[in-house]
N, C-alpha and C. Protein backbone atom coordinates (compact mmCIF):
# COMPACT_ATOMS: atom_id res chain seq x y z
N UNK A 1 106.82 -78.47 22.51
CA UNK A 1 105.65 -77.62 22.31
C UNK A 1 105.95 -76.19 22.72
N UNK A 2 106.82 -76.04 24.05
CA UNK A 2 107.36 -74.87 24.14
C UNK A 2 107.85 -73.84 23.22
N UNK A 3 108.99 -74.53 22.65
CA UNK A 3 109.38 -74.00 21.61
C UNK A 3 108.49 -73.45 21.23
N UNK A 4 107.65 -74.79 20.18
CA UNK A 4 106.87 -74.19 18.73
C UNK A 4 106.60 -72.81 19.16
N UNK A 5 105.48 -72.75 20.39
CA UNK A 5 104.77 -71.62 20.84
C UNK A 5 105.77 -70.05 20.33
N UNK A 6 106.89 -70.29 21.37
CA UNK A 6 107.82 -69.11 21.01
C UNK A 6 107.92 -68.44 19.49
N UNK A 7 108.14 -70.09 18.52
CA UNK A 7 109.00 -69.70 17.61
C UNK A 7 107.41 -68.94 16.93
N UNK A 8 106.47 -69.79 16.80
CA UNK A 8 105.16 -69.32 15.93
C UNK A 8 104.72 -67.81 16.53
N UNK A 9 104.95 -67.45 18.09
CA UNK A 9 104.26 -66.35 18.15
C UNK A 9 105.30 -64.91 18.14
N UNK A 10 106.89 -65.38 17.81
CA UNK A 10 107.48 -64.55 17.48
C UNK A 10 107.33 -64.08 16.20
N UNK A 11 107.15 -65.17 14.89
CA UNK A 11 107.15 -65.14 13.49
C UNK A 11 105.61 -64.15 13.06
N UNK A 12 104.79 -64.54 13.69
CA UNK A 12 103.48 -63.73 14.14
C UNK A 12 103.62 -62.18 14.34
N UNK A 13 103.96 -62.06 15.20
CA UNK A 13 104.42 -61.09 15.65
C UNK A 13 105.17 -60.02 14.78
N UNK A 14 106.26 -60.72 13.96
CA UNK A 14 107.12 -59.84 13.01
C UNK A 14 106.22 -59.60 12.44
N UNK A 15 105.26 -60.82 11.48
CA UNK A 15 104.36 -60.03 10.14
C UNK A 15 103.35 -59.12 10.79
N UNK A 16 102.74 -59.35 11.98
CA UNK A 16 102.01 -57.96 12.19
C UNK A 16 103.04 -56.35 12.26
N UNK A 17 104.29 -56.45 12.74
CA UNK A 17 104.48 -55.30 12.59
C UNK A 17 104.71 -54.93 11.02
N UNK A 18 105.43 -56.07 10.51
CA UNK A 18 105.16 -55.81 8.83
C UNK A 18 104.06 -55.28 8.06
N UNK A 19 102.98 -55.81 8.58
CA UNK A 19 101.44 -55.29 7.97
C UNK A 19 101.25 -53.59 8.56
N UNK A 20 101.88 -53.58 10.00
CA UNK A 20 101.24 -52.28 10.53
C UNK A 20 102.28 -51.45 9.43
N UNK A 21 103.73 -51.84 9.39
CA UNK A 21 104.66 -50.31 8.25
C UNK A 21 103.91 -50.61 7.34
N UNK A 22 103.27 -51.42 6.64
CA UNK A 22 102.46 -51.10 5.27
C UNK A 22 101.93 -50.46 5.61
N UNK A 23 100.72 -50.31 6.76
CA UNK A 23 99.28 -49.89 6.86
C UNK A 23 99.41 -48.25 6.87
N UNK A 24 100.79 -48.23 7.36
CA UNK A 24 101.34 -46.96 7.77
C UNK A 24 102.21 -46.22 6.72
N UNK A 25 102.42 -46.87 5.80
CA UNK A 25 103.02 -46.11 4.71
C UNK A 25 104.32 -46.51 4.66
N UNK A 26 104.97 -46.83 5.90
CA UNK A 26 106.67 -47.05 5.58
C UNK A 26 106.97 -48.02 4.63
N UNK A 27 106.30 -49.12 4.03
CA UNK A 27 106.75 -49.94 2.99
C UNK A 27 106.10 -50.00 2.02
N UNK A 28 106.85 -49.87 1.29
CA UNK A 28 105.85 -49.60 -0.42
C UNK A 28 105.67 -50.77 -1.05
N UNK A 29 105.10 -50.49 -2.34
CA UNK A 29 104.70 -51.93 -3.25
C UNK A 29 104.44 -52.50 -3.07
N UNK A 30 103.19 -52.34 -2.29
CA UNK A 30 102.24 -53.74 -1.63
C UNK A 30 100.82 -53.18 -1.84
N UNK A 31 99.53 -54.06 -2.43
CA UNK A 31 98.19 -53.27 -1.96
C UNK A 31 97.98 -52.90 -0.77
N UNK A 32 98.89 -53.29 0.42
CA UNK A 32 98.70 -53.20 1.78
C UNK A 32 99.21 -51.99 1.84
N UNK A 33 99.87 -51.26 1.23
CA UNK A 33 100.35 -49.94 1.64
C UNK A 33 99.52 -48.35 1.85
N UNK A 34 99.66 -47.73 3.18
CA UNK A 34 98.61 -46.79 3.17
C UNK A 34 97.62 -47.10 3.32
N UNK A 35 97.20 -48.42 3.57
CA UNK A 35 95.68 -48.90 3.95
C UNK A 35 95.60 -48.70 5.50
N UNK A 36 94.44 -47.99 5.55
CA UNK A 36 93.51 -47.76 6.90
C UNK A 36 93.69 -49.14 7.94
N UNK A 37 92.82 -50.29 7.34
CA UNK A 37 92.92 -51.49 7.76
C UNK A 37 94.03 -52.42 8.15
N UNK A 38 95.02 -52.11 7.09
CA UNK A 38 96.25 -52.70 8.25
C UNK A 38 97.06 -51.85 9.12
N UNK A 39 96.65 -50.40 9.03
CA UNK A 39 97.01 -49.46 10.13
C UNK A 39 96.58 -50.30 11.69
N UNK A 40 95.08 -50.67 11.60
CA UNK A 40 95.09 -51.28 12.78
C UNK A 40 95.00 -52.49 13.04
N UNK A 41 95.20 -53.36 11.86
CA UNK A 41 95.22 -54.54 11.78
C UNK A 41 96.89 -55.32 12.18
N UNK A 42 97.72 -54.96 12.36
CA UNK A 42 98.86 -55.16 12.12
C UNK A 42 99.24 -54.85 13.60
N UNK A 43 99.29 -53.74 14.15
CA UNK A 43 99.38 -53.74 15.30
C UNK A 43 99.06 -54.69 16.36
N UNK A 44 97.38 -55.17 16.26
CA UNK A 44 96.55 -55.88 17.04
C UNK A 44 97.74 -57.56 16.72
N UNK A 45 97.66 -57.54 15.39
CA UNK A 45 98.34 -58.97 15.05
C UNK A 45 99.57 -59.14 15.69
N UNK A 46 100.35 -58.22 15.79
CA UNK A 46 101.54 -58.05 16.16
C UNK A 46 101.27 -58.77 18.16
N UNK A 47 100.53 -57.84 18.39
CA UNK A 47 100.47 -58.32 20.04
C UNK A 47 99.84 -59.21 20.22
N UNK A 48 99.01 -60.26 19.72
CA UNK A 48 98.29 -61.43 19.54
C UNK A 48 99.91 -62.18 19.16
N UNK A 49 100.63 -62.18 18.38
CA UNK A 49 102.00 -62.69 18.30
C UNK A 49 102.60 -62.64 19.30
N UNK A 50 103.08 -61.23 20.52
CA UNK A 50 103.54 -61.11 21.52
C UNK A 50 102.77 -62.22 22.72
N UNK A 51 101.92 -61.95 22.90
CA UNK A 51 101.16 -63.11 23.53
C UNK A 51 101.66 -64.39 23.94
N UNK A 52 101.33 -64.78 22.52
CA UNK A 52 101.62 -66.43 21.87
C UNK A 52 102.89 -67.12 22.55
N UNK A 53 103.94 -66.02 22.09
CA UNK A 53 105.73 -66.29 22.48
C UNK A 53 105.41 -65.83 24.32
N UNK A 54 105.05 -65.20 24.53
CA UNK A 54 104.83 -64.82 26.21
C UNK A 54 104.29 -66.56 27.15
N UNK A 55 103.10 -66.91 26.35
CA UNK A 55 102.84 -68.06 26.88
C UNK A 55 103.58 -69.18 26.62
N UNK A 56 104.02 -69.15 25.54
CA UNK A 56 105.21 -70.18 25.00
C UNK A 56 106.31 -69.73 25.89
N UNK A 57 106.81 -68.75 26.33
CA UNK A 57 107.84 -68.71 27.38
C UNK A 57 107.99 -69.57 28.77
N UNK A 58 106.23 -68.69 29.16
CA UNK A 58 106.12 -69.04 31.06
C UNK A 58 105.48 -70.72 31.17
N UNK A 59 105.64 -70.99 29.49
CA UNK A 59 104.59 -72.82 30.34
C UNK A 59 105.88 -73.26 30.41
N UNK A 60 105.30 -74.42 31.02
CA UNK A 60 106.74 -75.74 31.95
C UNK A 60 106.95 -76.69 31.44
């Protein structure tokens, strides 16, 4: 269960920063690109991912 935690809130984690370079313009060809909403949507997701793998680290 450890694991999973890690592996799911690392994978998490990547696509929020993925959503935030859309939201932000760095990746093109997506409707997500330049959108307001995953400007701050992506971020938040991203550390809700950090989290996840944080608690998946420190349990026993």
């Amino acid at each position: 269960m450890r694991i999973a935690l890690i592996v799911v809130g690392v994978i998490v984690a990547l696509f929020g920063t993925l959503f935030a370079f859309q939201g932000f313009g760095a990746v093109q060809g997506s409707p997500m690109s330049d959108t307001t909403t995953w400007s701050v949507l992506g971020p938040l997701i991203a550390i809700a991912g950090v989290i996840v793998a944080v608690v998946g680290w420190r349990r026993r």
